[in-house]
Every structure is written in structure tokens, then in C-alpha cells.
N, C-alpha and C. Protein backbone atom coordinates (compact mmCIF):
# COMPACT_ATOMS: atom_id res chain seq x y z
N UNK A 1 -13.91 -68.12 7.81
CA UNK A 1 -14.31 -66.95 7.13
C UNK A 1 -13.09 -66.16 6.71
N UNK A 2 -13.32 -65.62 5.58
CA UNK A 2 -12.01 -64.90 5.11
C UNK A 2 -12.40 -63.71 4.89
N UNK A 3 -11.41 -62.63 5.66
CA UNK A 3 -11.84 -61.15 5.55
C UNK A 3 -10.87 -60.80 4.58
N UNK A 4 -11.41 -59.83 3.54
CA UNK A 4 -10.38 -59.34 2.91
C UNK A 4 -10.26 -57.63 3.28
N UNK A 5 -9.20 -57.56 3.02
CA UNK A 5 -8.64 -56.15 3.79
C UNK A 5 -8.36 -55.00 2.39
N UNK A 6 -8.57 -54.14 2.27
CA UNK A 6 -8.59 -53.45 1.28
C UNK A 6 -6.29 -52.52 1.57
N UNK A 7 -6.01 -52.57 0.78
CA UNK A 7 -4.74 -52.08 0.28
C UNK A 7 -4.79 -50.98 -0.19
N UNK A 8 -4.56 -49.75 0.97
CA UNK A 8 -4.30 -48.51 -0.43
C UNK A 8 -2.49 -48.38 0.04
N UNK A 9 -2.24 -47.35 -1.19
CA UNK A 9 -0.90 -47.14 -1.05
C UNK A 9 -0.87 -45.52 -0.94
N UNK A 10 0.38 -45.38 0.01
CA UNK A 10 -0.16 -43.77 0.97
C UNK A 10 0.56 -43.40 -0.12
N UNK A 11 1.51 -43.99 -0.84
CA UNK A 11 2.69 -43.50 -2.00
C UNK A 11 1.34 -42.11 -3.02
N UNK A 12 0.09 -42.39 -3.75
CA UNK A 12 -0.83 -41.83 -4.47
C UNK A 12 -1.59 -40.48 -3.51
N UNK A 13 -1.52 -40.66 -2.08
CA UNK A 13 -2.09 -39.94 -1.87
C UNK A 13 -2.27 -38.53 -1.85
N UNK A 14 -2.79 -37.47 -2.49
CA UNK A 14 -2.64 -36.22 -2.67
C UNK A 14 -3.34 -35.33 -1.91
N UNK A 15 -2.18 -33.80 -2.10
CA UNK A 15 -2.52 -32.70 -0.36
C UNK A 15 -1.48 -31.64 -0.70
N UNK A 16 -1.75 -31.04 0.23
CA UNK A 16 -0.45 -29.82 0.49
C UNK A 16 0.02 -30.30 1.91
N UNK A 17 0.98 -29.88 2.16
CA UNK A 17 1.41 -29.68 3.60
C UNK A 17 1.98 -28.42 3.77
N UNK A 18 1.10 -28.40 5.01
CA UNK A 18 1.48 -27.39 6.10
C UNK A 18 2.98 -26.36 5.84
N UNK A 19 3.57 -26.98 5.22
CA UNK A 19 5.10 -26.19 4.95
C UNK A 19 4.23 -25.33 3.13
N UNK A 20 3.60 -26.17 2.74
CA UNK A 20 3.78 -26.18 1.02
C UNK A 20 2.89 -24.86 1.36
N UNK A 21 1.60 -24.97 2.05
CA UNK A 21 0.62 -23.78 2.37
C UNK A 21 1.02 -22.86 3.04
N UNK A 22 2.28 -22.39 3.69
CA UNK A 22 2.62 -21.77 4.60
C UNK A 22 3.37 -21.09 3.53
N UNK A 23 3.92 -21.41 2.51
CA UNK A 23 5.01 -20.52 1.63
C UNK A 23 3.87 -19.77 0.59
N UNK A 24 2.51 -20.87 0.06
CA UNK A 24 1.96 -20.08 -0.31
C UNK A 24 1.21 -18.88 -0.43
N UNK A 25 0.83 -18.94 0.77
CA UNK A 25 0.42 -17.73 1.66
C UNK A 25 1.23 -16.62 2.02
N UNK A 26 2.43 -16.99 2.33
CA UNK A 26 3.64 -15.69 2.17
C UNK A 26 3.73 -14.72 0.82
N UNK A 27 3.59 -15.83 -0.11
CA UNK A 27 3.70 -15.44 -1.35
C UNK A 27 2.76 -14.95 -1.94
N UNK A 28 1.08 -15.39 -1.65
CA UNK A 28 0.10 -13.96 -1.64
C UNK A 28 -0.04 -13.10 -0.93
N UNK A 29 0.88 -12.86 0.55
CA UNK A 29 0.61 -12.01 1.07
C UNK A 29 1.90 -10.94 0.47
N UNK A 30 3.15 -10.99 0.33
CA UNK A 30 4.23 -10.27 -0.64
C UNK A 30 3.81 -9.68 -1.77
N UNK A 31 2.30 -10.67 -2.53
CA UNK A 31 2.05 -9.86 -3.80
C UNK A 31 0.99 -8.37 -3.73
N UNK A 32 0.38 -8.89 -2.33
CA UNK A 32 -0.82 -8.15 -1.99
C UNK A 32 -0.26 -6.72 -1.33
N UNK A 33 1.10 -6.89 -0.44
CA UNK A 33 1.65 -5.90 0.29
C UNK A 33 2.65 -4.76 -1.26
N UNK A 34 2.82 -5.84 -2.42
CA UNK A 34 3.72 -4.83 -3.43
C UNK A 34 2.54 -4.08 -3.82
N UNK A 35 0.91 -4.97 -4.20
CA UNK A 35 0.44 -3.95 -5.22
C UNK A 35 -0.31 -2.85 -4.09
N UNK A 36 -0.20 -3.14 -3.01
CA UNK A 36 -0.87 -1.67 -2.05
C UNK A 36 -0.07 -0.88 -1.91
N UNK A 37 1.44 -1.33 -1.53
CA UNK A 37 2.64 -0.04 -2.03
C UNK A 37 2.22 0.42 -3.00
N UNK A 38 2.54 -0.06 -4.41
CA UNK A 38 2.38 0.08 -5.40
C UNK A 38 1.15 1.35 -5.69
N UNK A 39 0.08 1.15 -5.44
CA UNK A 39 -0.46 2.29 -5.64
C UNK A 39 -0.60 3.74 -4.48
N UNK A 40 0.41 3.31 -3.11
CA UNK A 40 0.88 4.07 -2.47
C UNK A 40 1.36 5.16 -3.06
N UNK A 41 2.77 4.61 -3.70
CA UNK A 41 3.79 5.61 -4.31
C UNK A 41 2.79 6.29 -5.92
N UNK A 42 2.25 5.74 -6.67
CA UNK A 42 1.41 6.19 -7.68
C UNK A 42 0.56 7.62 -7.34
N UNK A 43 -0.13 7.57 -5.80
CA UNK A 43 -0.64 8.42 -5.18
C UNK A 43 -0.22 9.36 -4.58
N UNK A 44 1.24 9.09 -4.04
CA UNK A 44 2.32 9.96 -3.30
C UNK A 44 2.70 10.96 -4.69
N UNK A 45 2.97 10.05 -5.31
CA UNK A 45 3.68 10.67 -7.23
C UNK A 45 2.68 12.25 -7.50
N UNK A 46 1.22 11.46 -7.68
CA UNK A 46 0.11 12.42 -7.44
C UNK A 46 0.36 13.64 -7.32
N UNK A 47 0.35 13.83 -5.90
CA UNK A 47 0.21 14.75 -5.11
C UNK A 47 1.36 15.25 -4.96
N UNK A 48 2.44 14.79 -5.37
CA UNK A 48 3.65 15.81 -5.96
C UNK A 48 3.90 16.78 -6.93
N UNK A 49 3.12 15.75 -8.22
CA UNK A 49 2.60 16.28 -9.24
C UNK A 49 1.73 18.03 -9.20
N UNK A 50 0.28 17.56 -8.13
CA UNK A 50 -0.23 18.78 -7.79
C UNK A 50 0.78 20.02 -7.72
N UNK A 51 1.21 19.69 -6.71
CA UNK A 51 2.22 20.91 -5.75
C UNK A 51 3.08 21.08 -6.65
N UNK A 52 3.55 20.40 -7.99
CA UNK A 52 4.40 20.84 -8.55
C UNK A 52 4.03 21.83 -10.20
N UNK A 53 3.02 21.51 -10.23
CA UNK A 53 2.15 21.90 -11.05
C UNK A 53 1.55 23.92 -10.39
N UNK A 54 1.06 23.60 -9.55
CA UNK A 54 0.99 24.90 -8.80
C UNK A 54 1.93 25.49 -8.76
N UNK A 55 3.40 25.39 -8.21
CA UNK A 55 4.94 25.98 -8.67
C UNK A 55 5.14 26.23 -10.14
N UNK A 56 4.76 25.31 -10.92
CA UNK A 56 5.27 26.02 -12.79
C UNK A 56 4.05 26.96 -12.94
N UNK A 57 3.21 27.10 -12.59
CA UNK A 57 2.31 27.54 -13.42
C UNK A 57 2.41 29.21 -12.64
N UNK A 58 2.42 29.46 -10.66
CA UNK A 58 2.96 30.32 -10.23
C UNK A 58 4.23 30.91 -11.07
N UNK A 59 5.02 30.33 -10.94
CA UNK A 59 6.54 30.68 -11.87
C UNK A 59 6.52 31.38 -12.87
N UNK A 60 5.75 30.94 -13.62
CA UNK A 60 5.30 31.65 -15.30
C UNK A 60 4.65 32.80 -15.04
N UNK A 61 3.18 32.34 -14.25
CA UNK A 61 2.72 33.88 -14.05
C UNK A 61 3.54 34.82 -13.70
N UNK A 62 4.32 35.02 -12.40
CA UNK A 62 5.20 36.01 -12.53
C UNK A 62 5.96 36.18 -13.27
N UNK A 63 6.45 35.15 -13.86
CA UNK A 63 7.71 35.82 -14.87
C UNK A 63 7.04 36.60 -15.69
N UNK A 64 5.53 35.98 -16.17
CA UNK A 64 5.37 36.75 -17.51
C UNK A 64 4.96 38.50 -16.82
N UNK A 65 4.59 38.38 -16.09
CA UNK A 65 4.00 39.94 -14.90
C UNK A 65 5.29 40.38 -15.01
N UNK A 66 6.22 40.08 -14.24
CA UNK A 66 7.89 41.13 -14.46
C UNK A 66 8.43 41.19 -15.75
N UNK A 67 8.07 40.83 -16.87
CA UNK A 67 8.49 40.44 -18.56
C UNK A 67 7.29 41.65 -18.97
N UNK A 68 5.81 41.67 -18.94
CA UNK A 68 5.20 42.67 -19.40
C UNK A 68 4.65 43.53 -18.81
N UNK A 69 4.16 43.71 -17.49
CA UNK A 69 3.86 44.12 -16.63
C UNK A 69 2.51 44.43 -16.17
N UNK A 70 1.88 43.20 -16.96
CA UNK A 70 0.61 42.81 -16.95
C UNK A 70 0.56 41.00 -16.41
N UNK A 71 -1.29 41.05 -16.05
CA UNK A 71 -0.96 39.53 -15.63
C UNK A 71 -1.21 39.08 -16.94
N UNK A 72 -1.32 37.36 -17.64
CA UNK A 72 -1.50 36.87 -18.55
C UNK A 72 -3.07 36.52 -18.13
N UNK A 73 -3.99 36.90 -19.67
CA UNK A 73 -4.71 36.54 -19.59
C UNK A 73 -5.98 37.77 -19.03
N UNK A 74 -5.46 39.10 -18.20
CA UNK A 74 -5.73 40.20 -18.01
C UNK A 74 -5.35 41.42 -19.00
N UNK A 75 -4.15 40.68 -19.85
CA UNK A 75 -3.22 41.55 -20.51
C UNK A 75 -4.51 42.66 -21.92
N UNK A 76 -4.09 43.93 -22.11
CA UNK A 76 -4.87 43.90 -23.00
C UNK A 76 -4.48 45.07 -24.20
N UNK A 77 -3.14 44.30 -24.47
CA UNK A 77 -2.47 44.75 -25.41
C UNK A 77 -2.40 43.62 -26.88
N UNK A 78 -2.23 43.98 -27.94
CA UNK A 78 -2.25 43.21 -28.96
C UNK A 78 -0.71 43.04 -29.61
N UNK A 79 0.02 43.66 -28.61
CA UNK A 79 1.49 43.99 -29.09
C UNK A 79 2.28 42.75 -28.49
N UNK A 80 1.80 41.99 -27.21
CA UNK A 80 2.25 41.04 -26.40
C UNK A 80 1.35 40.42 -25.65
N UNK A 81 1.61 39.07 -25.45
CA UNK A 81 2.61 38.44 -26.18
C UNK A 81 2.22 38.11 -27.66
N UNK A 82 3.69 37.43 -28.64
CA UNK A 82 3.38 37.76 -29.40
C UNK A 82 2.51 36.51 -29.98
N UNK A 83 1.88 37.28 -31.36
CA UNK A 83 0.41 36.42 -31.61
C UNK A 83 -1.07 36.70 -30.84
N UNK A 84 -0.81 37.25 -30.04
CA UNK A 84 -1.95 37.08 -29.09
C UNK A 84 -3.17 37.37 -29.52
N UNK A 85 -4.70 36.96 -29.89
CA UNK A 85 -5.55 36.54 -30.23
C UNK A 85 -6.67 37.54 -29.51
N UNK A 86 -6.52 37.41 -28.07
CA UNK A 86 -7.64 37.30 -26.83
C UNK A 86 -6.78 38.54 -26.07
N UNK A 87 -7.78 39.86 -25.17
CA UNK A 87 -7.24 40.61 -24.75
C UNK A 87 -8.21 40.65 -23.39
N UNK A 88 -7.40 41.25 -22.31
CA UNK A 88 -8.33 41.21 -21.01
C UNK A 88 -8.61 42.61 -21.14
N UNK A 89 -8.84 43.18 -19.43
CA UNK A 89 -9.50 44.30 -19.52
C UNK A 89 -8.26 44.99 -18.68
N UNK A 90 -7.20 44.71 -18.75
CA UNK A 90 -6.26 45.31 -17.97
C UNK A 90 -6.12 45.98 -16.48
N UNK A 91 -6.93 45.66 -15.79
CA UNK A 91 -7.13 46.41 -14.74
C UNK A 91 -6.81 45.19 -13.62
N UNK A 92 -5.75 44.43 -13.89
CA UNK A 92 -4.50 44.08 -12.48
C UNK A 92 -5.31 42.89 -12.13
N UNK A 93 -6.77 42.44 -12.67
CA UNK A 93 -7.44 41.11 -11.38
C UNK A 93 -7.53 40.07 -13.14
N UNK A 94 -7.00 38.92 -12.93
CA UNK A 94 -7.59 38.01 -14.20
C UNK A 94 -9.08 37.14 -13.19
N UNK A 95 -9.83 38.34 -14.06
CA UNK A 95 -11.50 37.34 -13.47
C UNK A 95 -11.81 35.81 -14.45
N UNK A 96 -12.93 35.82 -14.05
CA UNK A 96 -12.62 33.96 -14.24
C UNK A 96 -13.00 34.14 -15.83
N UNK A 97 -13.91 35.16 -16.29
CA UNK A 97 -13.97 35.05 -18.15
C UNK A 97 -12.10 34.89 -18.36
N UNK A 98 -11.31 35.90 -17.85
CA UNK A 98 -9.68 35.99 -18.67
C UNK A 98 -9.14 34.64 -17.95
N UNK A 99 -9.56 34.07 -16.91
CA UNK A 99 -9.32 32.85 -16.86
C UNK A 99 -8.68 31.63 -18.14
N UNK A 100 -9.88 31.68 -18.93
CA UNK A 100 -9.50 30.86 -20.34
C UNK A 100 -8.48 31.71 -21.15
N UNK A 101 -7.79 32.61 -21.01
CA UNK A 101 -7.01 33.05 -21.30
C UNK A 101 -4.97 33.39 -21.12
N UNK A 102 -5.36 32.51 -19.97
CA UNK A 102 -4.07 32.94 -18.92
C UNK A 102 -3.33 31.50 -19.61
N UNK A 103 -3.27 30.76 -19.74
CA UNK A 103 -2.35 29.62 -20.71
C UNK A 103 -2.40 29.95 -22.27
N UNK A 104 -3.17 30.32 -22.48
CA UNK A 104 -2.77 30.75 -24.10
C UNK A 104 -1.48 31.75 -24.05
N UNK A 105 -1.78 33.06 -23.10
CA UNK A 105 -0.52 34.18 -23.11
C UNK A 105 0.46 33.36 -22.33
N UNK A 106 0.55 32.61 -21.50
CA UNK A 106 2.14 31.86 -21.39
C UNK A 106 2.52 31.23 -22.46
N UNK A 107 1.89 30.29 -22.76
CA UNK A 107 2.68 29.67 -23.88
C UNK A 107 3.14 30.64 -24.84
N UNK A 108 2.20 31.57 -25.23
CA UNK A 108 2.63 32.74 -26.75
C UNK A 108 3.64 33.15 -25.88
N UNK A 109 3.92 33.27 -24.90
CA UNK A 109 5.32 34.43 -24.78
C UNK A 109 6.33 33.34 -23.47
N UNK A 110 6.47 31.91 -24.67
CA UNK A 110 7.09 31.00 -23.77
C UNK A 110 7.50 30.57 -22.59
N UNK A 111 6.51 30.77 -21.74
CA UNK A 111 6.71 30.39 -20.34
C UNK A 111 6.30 29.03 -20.25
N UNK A 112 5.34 28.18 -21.06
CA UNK A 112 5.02 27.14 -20.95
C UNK A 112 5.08 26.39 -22.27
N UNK A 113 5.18 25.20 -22.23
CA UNK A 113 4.67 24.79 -23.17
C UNK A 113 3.03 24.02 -23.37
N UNK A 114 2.50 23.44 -24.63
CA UNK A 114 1.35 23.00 -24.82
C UNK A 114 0.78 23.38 -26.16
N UNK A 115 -0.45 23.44 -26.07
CA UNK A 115 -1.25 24.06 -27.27
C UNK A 115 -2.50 24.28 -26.54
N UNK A 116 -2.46 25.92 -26.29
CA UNK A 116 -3.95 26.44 -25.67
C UNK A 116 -4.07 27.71 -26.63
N UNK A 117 -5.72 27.53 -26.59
CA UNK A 117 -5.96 28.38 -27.46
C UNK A 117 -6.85 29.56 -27.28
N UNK A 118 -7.02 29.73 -25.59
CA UNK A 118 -7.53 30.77 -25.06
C UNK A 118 -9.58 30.68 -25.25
N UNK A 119 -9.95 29.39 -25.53
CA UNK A 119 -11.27 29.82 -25.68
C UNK A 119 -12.04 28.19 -24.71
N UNK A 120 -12.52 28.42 -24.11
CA UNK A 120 -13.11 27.83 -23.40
C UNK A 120 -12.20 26.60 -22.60
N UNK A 121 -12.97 25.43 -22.32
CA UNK A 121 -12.59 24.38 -21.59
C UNK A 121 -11.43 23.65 -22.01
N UNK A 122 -11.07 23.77 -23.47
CA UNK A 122 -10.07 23.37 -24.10
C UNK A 122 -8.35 24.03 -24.07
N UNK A 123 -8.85 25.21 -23.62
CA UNK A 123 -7.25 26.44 -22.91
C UNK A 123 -7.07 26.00 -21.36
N UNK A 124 -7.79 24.87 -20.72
CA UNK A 124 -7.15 24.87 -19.09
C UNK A 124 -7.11 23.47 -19.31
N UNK A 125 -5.45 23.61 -18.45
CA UNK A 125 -4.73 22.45 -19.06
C UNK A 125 -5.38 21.42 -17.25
N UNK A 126 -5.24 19.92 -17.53
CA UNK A 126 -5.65 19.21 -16.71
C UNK A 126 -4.41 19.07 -15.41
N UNK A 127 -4.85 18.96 -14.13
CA UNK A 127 -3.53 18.38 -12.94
C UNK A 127 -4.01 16.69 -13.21
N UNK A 128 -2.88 16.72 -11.98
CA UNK A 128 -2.49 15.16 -12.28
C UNK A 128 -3.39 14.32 -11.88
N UNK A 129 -4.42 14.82 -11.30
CA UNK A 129 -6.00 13.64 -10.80
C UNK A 129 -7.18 13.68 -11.68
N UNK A 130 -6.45 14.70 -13.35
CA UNK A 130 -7.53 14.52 -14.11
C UNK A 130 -8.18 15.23 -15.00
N UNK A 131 -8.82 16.66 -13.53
CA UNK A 131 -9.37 17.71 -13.77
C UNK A 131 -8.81 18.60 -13.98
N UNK A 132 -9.26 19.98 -14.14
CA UNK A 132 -8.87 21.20 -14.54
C UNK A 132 -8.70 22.10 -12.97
N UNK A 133 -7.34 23.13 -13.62
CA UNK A 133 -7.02 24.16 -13.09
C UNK A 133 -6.66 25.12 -13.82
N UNK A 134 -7.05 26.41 -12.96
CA UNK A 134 -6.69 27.75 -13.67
C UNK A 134 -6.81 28.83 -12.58
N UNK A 135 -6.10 29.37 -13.12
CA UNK A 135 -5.82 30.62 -12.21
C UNK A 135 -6.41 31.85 -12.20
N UNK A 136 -7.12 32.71 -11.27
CA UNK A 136 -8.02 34.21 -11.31
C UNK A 136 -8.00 34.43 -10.12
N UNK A 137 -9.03 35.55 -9.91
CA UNK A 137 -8.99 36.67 -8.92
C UNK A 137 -10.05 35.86 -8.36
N UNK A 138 -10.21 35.65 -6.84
CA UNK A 138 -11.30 34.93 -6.21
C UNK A 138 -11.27 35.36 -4.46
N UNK A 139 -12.60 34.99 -4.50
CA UNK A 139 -12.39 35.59 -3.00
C UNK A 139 -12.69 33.39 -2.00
N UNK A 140 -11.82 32.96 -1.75
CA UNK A 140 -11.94 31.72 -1.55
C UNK A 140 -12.40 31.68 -0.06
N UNK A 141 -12.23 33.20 0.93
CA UNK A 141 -12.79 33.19 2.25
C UNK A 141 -11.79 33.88 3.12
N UNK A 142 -10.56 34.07 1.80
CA UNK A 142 -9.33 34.13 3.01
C UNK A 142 -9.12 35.97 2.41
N UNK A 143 -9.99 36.84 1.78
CA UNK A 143 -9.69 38.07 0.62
C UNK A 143 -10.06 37.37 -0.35
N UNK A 144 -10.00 38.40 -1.42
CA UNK A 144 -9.86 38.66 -2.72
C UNK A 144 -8.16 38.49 -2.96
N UNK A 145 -7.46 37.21 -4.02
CA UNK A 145 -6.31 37.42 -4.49
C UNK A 145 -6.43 36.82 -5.23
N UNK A 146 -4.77 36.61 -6.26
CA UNK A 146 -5.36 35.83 -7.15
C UNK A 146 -5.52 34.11 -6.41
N UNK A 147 -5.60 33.16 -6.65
CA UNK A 147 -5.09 31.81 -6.46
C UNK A 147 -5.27 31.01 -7.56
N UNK A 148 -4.79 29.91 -7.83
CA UNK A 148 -4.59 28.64 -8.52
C UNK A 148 -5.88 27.48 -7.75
N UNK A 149 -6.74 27.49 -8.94
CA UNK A 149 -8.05 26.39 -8.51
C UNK A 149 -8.25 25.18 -8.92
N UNK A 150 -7.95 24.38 -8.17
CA UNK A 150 -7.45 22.56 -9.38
C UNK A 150 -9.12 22.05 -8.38
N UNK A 151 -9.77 21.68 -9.28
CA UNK A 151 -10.90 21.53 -9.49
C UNK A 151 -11.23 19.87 -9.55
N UNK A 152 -12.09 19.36 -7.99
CA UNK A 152 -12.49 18.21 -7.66
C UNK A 152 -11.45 17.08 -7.73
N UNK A 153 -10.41 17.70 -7.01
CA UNK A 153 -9.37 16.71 -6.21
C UNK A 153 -9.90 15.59 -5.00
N UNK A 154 -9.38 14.47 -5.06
CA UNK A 154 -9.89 14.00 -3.58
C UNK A 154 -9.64 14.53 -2.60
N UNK A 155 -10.38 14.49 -1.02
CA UNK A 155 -10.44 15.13 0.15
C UNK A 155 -8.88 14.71 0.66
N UNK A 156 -8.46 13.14 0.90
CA UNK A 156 -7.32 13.11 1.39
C UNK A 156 -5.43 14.06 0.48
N UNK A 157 -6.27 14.16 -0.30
CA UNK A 157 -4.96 14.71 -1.09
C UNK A 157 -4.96 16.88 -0.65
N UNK A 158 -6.14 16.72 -0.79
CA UNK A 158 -6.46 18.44 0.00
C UNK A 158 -5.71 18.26 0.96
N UNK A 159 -6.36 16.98 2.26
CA UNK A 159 -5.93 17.43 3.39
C UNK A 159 -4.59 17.73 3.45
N UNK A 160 -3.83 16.43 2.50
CA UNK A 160 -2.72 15.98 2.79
C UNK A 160 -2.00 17.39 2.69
N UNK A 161 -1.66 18.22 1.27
CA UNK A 161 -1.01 19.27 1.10
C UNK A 161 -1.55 20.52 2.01
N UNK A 162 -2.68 20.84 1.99
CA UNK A 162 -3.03 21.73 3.57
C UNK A 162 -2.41 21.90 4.50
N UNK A 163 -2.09 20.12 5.25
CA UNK A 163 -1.58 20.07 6.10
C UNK A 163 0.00 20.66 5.98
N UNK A 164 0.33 19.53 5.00
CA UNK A 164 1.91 19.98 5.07
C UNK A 164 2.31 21.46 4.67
N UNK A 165 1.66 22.38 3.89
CA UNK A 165 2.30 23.63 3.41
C UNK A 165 1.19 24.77 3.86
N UNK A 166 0.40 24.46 5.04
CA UNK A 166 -0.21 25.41 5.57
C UNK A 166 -0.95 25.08 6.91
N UNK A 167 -2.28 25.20 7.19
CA UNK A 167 -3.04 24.90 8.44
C UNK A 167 -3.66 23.50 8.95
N UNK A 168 -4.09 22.93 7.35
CA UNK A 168 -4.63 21.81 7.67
C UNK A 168 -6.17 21.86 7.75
N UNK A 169 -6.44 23.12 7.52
CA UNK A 169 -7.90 23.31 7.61
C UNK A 169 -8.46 23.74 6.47
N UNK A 170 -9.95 23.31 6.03
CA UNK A 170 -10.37 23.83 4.69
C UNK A 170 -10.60 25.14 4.91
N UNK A 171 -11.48 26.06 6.04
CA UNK A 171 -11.66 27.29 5.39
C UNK A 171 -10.66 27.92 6.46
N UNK A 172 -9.54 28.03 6.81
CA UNK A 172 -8.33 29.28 6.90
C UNK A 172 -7.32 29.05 7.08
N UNK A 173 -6.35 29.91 6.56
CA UNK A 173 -4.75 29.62 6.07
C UNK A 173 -5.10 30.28 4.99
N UNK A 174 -4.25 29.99 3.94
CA UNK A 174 -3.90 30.51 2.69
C UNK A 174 -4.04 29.68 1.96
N UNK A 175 -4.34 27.96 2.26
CA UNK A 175 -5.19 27.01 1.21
C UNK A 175 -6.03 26.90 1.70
N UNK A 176 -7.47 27.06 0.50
CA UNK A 176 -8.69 26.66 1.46
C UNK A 176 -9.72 25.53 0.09
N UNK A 177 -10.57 25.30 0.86
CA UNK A 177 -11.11 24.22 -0.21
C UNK A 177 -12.56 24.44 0.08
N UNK A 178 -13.34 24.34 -0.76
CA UNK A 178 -14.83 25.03 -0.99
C UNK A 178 -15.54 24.30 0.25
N UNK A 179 -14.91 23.36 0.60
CA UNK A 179 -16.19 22.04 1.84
C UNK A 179 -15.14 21.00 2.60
N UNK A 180 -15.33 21.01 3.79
CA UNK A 180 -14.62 20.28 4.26
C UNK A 180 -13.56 18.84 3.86
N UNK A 181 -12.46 19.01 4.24
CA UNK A 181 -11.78 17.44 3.58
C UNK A 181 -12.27 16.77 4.76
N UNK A 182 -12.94 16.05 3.79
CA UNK A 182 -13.42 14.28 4.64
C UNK A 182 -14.17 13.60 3.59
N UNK A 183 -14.35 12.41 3.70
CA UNK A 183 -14.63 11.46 2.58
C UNK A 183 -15.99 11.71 1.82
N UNK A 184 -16.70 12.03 2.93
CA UNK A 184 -18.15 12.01 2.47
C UNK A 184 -18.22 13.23 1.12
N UNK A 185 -17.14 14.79 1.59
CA UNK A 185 -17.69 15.62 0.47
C UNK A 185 -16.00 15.31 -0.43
N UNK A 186 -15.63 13.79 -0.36
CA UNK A 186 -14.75 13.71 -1.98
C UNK A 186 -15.38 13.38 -3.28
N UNK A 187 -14.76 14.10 -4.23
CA UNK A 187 -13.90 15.00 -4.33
C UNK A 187 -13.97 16.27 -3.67
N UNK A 188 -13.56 16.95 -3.00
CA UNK A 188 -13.33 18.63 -3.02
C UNK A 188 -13.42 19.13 -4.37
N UNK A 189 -14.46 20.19 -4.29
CA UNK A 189 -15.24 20.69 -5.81
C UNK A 189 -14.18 22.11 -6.22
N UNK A 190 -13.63 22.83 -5.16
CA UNK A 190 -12.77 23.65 -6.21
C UNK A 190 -11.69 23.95 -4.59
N UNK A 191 -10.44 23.49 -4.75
CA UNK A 191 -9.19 23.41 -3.92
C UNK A 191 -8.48 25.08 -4.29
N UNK A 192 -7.87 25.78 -3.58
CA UNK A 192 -7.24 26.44 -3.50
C UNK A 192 -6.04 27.18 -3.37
N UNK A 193 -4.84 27.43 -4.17
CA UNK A 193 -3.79 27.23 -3.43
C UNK A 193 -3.19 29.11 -3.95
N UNK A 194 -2.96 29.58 -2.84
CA UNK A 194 -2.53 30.98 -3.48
C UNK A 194 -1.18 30.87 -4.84
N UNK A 195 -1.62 32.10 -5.52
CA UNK A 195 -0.77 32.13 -6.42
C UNK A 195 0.67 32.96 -6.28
């Protein structure tokens, strides 16, 4: 009887090895660890942005307050700044109507730049997560002052600056945020930061 034996040749046979899968896997795990940095620092950027945004826009207001001796946007002279369109009621608080008003009188009397035109949703300029901020007289829990209101930020980015430049808590300190920072009420619907 004659058995015949079948011939393969190991030379064809195809695979990875253990070395070949071991580099590949490094190499999705290197791509996976850049793009979670990656939107680390994008988010860190963020929230620099915020806090830095709150500083120019503080900055201006006073300058333009020691320059006329009114706030912008409360102002209710037609003499300054110049051009000015829109007049408040002068009496020291910008309520939230002179609100839409307070970036039109910086820019007219160059403290900022842009193009605002003092009339509705289109005069408050956006922060860096999107939404709108503007500045008025509010009572956020902590008094009546003015503050800077950047409007439906995420909760971790509240907490984050809270923490670092005040208490860490939504309602006391001198930043406060309408509802607790925690995930469930993100965004935070109107953030706080004195002016």
C-alpha cells in the first residue's frame, strides 16, 4: 500500500509574530495617548482663553471708567465716546438692557477691537467655548456688583478656574455659577467672574 503524504512548504505560510504585533500595538497605543493629549492642551488653551478674556474685557472697562468717568454702556452722554449711537441711564450700575451696549462704547472709544453695534445678541462678543459674555450689575448671591457672565460653559472648566482663582465652590467666593459644577448640570447656564 502506498501512502501519500501531502507537502506543504512552511516558506508560504502567513501571520504576524508576536514581535510584529507587539510594535503594532505600541504604535496604536502612542497614537491614542498623542490625540488625548492633544485635546488635553486644546482644553487647557480653553480655559486660558476664558480667564484671559475676563482680564481684557475687565481692563477696558476700567480704563474706559477712569478715561470718562462713566461705565460703558451706562454712559449717557452723546459727546463720548465718540460716535456713540446708544445712551444708558447714567446712574453708576450697567443693568442687563445697557448690557448690549457695553462693547459697542469700548470699541468707539478704542479699548477693544471688533465690530459691535450695541443692539441685541449681535453686540456680545462670544468666549472661547462658543457662547456669549457680557458684563452688568447682578446680584449672583455674593451682593449686587458688577461681574462678567460667560454663559453655559462646561462644569469642569467652572470648577477648574473657581478652584484655582477663588473657593472652588459654585455659590461663595467671588466666582459663583448659577448650579452646581458637576456633570449632570453641564453646561453651567450663567458662570460668574467679578469685574
Amino acid at each position: 500500500m502506498f501512502i501519500m503524504k501531502k507537502i506543504t512548504n512552511k516558506k508560504n505560510q502567513a501571520g504576524f509574530t508576536l514581535i510584529e504585533i507587539a510594535i503594532v500595538l505600541v504604535i496604536i497605543g502612542l497614537l491614542i495617548g498623542g490625540i488625548l493629549k492633544g485635546k488635553a492642551m486644546i482644553q487647557n488653551a480653553k480655559v486660558k482663553r476664558v480667564v484671559k478674556q475676563a482680564d481684557e474685557v475687565r481692563a477696558a472697562v476700567m480704563s474706559f471708567y477712569d478715561k470718562y468717568g462713566m461705565y460703558p454702556g451706562d454712559e449717557n452722554s452723546t459727546s463720548f465716546p465718540p460716535n456713540d449711537s446708544h445712551n444708558g441711564n447714567g446712574d453708576g450700575q450697567i443693568s442687563l438692557g445697557e448690557a448690549d451696549m457695553v462693547f459697542e462704547d469700548l470699541m468707539k472709544a478704542g479699548f477693544i477691537g471688533g465690530n459691535f453695534d450695541g443692539d441685541g445678541e449681535d453686540s456680545i462678543p462670544n468666549h472661547a467655548f462658543g457662547d456669549k459674555y457680557r458684563v452688568y450689575w447682578v446680584n449672583p448671591g455674593s451682593g449686587y456688583d458688577h461681574f462678567i457672565r460667560f454663559e453655559n460653559l462646561p462644569w469642569d472648566v467652572c470648577l477648574e478656574i473657581d478652584t484655582k482663582y477663588d473657593d472652588g465652590k459654585y455659590d461663595s467666593g467671588s466666582i459663583r455659577g448659577n448650579e452646581d459644577y458637576t456633570e449632570a448640570n453641564s453646561p453651567i447656564g450663567y458662570f460668574y467672574m467679578p469685574l
